[in-house]
N, C-alpha and C. Protein backbone atom coordinates (compact mmCIF):
# COMPACT_ATOMS: atom_id res chain seq x y z
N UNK A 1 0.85 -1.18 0.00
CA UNK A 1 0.00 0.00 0.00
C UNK A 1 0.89 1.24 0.00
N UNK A 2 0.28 2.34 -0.41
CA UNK A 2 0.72 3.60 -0.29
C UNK A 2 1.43 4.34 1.01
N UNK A 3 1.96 4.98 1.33
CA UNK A 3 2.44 5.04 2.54
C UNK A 3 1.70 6.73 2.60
N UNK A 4 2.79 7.39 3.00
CA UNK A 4 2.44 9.17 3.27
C UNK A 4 3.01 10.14 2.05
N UNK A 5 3.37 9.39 1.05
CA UNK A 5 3.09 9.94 -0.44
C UNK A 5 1.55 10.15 -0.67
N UNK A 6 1.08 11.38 -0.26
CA UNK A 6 -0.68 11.21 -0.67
C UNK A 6 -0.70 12.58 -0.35
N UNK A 7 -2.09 12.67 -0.92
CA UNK A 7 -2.85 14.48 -0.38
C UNK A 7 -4.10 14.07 -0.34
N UNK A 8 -4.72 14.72 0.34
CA UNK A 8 -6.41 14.48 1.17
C UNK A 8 -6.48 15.67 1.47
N UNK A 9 -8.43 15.98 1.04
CA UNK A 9 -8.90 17.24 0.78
C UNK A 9 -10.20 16.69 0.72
N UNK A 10 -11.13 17.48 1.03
CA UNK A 10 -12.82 17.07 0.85
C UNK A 10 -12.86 18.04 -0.34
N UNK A 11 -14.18 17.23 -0.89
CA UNK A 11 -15.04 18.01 -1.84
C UNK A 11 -15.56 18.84 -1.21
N UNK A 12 -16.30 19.13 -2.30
CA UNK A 12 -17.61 20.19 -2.18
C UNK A 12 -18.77 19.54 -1.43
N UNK A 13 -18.70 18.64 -1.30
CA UNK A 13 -19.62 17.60 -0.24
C UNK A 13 -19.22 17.47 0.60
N UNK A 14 -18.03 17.35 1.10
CA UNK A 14 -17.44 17.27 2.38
C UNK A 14 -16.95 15.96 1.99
N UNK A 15 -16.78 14.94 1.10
CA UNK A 15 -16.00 13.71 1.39
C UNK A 15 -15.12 13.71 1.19
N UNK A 16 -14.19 12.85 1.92
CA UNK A 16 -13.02 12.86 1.43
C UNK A 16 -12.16 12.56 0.39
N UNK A 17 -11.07 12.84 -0.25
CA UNK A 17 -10.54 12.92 -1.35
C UNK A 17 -8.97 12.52 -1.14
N UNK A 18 -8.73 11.04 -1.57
CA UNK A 18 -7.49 10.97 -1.35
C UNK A 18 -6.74 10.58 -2.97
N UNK A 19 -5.73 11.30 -3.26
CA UNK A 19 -5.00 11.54 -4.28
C UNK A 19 -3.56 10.53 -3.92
N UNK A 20 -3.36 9.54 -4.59
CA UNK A 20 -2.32 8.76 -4.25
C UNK A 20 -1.10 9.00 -5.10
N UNK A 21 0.30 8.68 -4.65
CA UNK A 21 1.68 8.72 -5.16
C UNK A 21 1.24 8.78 -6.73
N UNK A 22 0.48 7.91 -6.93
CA UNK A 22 0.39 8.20 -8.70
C UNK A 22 -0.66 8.45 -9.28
N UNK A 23 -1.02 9.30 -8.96
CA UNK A 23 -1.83 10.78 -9.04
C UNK A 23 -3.21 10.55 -9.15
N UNK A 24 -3.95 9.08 -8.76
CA UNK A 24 -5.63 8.88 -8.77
C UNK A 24 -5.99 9.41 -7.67
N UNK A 25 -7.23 10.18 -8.08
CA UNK A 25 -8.01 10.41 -6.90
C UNK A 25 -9.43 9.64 -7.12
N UNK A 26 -9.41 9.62 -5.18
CA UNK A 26 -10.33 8.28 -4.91
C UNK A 26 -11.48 9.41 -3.92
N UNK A 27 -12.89 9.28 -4.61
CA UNK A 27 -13.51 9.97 -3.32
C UNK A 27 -14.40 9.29 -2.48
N UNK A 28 -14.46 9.55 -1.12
CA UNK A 28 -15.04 9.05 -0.45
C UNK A 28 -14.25 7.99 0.17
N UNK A 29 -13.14 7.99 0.54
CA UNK A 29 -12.12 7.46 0.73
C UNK A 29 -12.52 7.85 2.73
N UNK A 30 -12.24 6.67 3.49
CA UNK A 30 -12.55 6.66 4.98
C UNK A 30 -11.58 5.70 5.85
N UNK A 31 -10.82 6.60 6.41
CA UNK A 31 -10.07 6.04 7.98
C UNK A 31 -10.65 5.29 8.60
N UNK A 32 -9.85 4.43 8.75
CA UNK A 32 -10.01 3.32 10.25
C UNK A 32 -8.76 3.13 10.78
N UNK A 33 -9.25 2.92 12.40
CA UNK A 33 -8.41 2.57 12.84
C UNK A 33 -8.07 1.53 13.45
N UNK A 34 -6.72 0.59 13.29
CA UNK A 34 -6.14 -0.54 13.33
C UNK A 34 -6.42 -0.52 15.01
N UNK A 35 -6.25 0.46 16.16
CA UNK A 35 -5.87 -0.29 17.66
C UNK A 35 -7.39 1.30 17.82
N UNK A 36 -8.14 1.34 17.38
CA UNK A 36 -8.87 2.61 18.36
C UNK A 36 -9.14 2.84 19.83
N UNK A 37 -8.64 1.66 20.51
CA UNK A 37 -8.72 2.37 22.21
C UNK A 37 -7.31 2.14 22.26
N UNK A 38 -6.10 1.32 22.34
CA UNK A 38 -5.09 0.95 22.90
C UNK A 38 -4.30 2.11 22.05
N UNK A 39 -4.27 2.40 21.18
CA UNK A 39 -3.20 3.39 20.20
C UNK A 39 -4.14 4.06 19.10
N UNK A 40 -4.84 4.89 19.81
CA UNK A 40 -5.69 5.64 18.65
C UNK A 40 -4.90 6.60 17.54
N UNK A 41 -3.74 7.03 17.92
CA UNK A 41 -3.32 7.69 16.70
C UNK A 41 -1.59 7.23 15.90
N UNK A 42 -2.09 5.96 15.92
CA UNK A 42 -1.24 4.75 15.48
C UNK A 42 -1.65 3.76 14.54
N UNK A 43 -1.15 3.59 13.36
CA UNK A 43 -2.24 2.10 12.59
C UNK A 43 -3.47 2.89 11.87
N UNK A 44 -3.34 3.34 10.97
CA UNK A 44 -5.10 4.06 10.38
C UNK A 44 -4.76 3.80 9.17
N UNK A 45 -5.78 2.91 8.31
CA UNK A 45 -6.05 2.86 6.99
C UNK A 45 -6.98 3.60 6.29
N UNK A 46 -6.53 4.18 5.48
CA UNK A 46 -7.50 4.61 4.14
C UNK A 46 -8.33 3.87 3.42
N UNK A 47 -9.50 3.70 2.87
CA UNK A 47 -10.29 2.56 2.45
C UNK A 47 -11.34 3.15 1.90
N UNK A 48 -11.15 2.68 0.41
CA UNK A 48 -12.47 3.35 -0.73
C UNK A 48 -13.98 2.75 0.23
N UNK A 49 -14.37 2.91 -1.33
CA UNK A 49 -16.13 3.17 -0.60
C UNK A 49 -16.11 1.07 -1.05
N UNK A 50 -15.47 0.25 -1.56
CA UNK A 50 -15.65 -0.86 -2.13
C UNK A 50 -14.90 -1.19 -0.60
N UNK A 51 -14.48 -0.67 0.44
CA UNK A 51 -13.42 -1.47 1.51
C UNK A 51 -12.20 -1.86 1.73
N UNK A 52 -11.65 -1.54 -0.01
CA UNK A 52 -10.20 -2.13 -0.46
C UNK A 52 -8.97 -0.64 0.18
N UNK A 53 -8.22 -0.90 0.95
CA UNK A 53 -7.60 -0.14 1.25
C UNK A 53 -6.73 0.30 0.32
N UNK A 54 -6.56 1.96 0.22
CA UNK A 54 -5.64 2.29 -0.62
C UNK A 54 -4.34 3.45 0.44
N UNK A 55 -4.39 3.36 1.25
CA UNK A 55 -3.41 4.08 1.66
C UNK A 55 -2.70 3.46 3.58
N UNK A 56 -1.59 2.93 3.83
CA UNK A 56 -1.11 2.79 5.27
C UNK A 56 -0.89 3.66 5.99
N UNK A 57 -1.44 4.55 7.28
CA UNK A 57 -0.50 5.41 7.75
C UNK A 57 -0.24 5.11 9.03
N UNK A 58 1.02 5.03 9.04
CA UNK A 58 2.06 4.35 10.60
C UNK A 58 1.12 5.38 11.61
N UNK A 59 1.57 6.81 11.73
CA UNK A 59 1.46 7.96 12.86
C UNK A 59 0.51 8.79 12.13
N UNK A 60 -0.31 9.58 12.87
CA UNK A 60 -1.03 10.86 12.27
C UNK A 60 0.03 11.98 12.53
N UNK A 61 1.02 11.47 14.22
CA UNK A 61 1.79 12.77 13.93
C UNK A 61 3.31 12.49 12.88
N UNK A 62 3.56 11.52 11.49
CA UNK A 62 4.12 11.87 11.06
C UNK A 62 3.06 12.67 9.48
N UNK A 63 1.92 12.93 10.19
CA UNK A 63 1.75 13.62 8.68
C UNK A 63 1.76 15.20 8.98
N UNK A 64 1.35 15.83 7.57
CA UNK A 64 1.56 17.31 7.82
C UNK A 64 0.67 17.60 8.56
N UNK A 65 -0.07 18.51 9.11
CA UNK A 65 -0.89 18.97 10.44
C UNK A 65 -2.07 19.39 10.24
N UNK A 66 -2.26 19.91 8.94
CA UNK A 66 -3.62 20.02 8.17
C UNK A 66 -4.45 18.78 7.60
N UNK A 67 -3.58 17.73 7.14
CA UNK A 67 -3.72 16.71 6.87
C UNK A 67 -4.03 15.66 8.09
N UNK A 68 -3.21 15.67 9.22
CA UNK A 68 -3.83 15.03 10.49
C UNK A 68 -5.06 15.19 11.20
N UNK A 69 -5.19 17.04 11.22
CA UNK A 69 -6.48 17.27 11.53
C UNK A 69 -7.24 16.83 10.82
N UNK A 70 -7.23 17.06 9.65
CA UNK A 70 -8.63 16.53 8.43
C UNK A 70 -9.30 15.23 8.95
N UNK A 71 -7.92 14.24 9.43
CA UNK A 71 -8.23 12.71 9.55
C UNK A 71 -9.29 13.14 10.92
N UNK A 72 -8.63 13.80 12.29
CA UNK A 72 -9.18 13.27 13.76
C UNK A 72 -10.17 14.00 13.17
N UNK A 73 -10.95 14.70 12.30
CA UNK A 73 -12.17 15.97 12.12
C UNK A 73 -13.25 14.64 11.75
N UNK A 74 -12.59 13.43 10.52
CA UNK A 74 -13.58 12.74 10.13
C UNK A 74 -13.74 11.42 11.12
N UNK A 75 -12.42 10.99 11.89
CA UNK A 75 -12.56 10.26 12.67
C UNK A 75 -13.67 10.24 13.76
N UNK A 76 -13.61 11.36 14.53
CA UNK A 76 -14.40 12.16 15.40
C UNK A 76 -15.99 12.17 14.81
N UNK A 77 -16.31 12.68 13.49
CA UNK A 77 -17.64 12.54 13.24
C UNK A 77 -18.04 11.50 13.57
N UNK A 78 -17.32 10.13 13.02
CA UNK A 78 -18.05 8.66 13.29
C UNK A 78 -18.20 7.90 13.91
N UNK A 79 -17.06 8.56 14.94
CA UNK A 79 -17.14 7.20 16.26
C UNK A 79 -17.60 7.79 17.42
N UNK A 80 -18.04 7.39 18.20
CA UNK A 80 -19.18 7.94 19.34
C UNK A 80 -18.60 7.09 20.51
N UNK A 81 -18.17 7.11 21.36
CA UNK A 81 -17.55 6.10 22.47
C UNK A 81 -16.83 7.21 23.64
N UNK A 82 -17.32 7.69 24.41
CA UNK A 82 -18.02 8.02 25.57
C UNK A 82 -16.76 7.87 26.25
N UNK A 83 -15.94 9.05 27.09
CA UNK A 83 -14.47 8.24 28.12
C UNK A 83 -15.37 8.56 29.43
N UNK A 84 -15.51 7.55 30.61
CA UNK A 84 -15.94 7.91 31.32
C UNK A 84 -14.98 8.81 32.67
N UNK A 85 -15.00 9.69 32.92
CA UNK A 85 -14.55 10.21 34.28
C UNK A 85 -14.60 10.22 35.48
N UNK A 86 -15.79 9.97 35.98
CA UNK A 86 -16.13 10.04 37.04
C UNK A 86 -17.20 9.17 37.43
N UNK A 87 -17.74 8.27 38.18
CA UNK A 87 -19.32 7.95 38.23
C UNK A 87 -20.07 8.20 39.36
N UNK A 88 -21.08 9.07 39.29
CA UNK A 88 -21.75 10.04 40.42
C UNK A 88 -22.71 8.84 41.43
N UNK A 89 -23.39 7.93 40.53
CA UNK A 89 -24.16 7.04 41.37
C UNK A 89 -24.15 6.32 40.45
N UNK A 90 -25.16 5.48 41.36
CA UNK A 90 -25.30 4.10 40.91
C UNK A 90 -26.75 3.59 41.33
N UNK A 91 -27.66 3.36 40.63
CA UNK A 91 -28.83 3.03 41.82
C UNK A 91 -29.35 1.48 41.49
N UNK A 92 -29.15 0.95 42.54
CA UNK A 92 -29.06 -0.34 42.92
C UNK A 92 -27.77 -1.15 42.36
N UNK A 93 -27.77 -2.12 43.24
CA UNK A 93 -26.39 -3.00 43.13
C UNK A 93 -26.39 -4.33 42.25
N UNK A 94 -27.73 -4.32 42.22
CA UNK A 94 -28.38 -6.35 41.45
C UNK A 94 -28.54 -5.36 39.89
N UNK A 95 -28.16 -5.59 38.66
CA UNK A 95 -28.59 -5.60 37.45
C UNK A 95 -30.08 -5.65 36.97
N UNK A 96 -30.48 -4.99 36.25
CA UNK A 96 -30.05 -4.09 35.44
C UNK A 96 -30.04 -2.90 37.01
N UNK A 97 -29.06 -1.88 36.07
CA UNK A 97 -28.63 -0.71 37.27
C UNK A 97 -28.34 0.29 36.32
N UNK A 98 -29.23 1.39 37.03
CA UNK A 98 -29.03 2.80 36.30
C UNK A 98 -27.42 3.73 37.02
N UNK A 99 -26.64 4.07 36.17
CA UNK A 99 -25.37 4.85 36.34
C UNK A 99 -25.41 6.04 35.97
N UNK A 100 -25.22 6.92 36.80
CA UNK A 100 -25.00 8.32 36.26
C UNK A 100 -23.42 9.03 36.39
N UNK A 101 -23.31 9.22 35.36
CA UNK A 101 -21.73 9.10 35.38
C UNK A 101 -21.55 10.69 34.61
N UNK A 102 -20.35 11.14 34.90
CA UNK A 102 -19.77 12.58 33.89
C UNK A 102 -18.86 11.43 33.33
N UNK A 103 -18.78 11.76 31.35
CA UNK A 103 -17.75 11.57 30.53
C UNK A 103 -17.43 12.91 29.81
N UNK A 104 -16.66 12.50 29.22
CA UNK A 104 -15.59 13.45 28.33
C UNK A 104 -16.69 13.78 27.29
N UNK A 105 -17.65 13.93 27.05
CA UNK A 105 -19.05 14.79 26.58
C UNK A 105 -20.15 15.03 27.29
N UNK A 106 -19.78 15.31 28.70
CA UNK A 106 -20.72 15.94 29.85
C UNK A 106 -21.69 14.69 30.44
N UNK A 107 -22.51 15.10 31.16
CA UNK A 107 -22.96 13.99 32.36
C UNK A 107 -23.89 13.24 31.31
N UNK A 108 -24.35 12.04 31.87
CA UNK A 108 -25.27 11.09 31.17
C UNK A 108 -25.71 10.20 32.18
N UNK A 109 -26.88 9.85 31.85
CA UNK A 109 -27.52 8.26 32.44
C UNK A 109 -27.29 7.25 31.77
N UNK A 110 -27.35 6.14 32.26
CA UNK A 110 -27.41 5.11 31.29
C UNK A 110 -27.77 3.46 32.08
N UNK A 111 -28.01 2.38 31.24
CA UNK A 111 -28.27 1.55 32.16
C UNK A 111 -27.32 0.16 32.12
N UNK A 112 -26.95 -0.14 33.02
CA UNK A 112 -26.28 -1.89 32.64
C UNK A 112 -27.10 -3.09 33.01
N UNK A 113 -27.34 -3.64 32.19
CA UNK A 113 -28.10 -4.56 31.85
C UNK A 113 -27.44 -5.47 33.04
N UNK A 114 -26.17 -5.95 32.67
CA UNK A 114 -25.63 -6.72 33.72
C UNK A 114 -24.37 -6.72 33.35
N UNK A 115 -23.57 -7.79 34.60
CA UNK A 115 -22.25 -7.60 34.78
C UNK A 115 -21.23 -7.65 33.75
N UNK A 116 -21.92 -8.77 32.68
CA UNK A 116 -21.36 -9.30 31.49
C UNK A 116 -20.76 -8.10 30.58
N UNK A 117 -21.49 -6.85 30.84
CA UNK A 117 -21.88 -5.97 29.78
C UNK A 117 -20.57 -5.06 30.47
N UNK A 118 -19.41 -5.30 31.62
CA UNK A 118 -18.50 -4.68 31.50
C UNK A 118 -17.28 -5.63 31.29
N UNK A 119 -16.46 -5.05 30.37
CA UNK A 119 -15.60 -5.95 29.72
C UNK A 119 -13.74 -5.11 30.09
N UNK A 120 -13.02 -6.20 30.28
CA UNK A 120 -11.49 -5.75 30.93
C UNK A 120 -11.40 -5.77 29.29
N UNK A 121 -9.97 -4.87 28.91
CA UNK A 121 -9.69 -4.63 27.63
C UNK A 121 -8.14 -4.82 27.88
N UNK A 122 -7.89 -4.53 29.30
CA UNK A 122 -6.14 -4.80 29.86
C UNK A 122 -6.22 -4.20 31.34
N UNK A 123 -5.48 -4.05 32.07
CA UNK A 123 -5.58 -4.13 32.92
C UNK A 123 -6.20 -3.05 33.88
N UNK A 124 -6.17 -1.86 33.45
CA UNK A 124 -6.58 -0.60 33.69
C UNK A 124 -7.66 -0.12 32.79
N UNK A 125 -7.69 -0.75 31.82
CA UNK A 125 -9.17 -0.04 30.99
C UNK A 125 -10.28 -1.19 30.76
N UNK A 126 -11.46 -0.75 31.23
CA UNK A 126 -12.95 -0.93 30.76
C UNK A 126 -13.44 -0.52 29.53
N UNK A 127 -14.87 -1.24 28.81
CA UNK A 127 -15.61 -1.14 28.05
C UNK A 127 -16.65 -1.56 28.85
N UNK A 128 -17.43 -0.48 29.00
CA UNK A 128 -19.10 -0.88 29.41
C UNK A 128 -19.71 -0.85 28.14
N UNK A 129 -20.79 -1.59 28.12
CA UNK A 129 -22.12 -1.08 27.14
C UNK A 129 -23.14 -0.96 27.93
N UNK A 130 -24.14 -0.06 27.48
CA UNK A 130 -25.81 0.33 27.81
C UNK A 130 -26.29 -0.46 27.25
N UNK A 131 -27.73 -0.34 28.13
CA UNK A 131 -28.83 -1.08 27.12
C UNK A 131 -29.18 -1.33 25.96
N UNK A 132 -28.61 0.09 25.37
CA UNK A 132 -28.98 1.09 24.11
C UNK A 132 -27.52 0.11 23.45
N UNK A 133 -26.53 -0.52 23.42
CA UNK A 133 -25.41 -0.53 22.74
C UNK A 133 -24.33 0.33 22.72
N UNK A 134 -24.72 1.22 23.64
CA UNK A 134 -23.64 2.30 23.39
C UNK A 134 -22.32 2.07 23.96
N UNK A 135 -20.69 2.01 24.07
CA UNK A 135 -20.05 1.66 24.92
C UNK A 135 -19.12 2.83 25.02
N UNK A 136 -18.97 3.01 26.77
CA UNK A 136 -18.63 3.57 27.74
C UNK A 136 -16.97 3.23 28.06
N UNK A 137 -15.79 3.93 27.38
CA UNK A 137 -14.49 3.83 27.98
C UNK A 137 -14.20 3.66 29.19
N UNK A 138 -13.42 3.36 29.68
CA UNK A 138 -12.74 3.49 31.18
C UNK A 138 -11.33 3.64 30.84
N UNK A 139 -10.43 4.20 30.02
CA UNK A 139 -9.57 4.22 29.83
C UNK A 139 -8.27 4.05 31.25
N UNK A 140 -8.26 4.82 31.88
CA UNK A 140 -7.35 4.12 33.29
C UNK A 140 -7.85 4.21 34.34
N UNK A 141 -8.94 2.68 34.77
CA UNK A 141 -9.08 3.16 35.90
C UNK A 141 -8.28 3.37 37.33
N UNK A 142 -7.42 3.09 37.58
CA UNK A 142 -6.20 3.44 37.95
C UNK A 142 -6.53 5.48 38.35
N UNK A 143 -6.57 5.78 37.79
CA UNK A 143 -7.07 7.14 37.30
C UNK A 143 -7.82 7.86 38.44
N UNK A 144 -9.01 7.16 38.13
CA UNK A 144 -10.13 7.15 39.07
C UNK A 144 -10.50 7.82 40.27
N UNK A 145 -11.00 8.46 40.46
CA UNK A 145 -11.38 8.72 41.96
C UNK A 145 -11.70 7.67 42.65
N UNK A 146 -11.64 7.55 44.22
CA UNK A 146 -11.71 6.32 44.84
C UNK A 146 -13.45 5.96 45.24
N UNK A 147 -14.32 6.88 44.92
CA UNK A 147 -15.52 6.43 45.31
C UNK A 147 -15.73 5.79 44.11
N UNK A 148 -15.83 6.54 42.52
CA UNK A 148 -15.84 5.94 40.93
C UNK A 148 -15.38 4.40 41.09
N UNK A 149 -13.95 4.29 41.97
CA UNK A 149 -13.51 2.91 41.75
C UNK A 149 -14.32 1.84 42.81
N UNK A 150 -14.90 2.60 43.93
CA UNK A 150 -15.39 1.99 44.92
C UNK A 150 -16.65 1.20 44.59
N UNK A 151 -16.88 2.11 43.59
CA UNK A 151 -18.59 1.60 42.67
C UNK A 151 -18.84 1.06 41.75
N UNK A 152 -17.46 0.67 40.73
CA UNK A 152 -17.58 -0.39 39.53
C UNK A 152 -16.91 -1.46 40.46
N UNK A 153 -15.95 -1.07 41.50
CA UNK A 153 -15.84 -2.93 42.08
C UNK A 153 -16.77 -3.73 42.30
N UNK A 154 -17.87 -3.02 42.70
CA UNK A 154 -19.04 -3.65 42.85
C UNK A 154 -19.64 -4.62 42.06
N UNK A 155 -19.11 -4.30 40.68
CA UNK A 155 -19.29 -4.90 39.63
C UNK A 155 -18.29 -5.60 38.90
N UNK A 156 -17.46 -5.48 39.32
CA UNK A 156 -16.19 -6.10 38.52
C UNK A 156 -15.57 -8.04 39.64
């Protein structure tokens, strides 16, 4: 694959536009990422609208800076995954259990179905899901305030 020989630019639609080492441009061309919780800005492929990847990029910070932003601007539109910070309560201890927690996009409710529905990812970070599917980071709990940690042990 292509490496960081490339230029990326949206249309007039806003999609993206990636122009490769030998000079095709592909539109609608969309990032993913290879590790998205463990190394989010590490490992990201380029990938037409057919899935077939046309571009590797090792680092976002070895690209130019207009070009990195472009990526976290479209990354950011599509992925929705919640870091949690803090968790204010908890009401009741037996499943399903409503959590009201502040994340890194302001306070929320939400519910856990049950215990199953929080998952170790390594040793310090969580994945919850809601009822709804939605899933809830814990990136270090380590981190934590000690009541936050006092109240997912409960569950863990």
């Amino acid at each position: 694959m292509s490496s960081i020989a490339f230029g990326l630019h949206r249309n007039a639609l806003g999609r993206l536009v990636h122009t490769g080492a030998d000079g095709v441009a592909r539109e609608g061309v969309l990032p993913v990422r290879a590790f998205p919780i463990s190394d989010p800005d590490r490992g990201l492929s380029l990938v037409d609208a057919e899935g077939h990847e046309v571009a590797w990029i090792e680092s976002l910070d070895d690209l130019p800076a207009d070009v990195a932003a472009l990526l976290r601007e479209e990354l950011a539109s599509r992925e929705f995954m919640p870091e949690i910070q803090r968790i204010v309560a908890v009401q009741g201890y037996a499943t399903p259990s409503s959590w009201d927690v502040i994340t890194d996009r302001g306070p929320t409710t939400f519910v856990l179905r049950g215990e199953e529905d929080i998952r170790r990812l390594g040793a310090h970070t969580l994945l919850i899901a809601d009822s709804h599917g939605i899933h809830y980071l814990v990136r270090d709990l380590s981190r934590m305030d000690k009541a936050s940690r006092k109240l997912l042990d409960r569950f863990l």
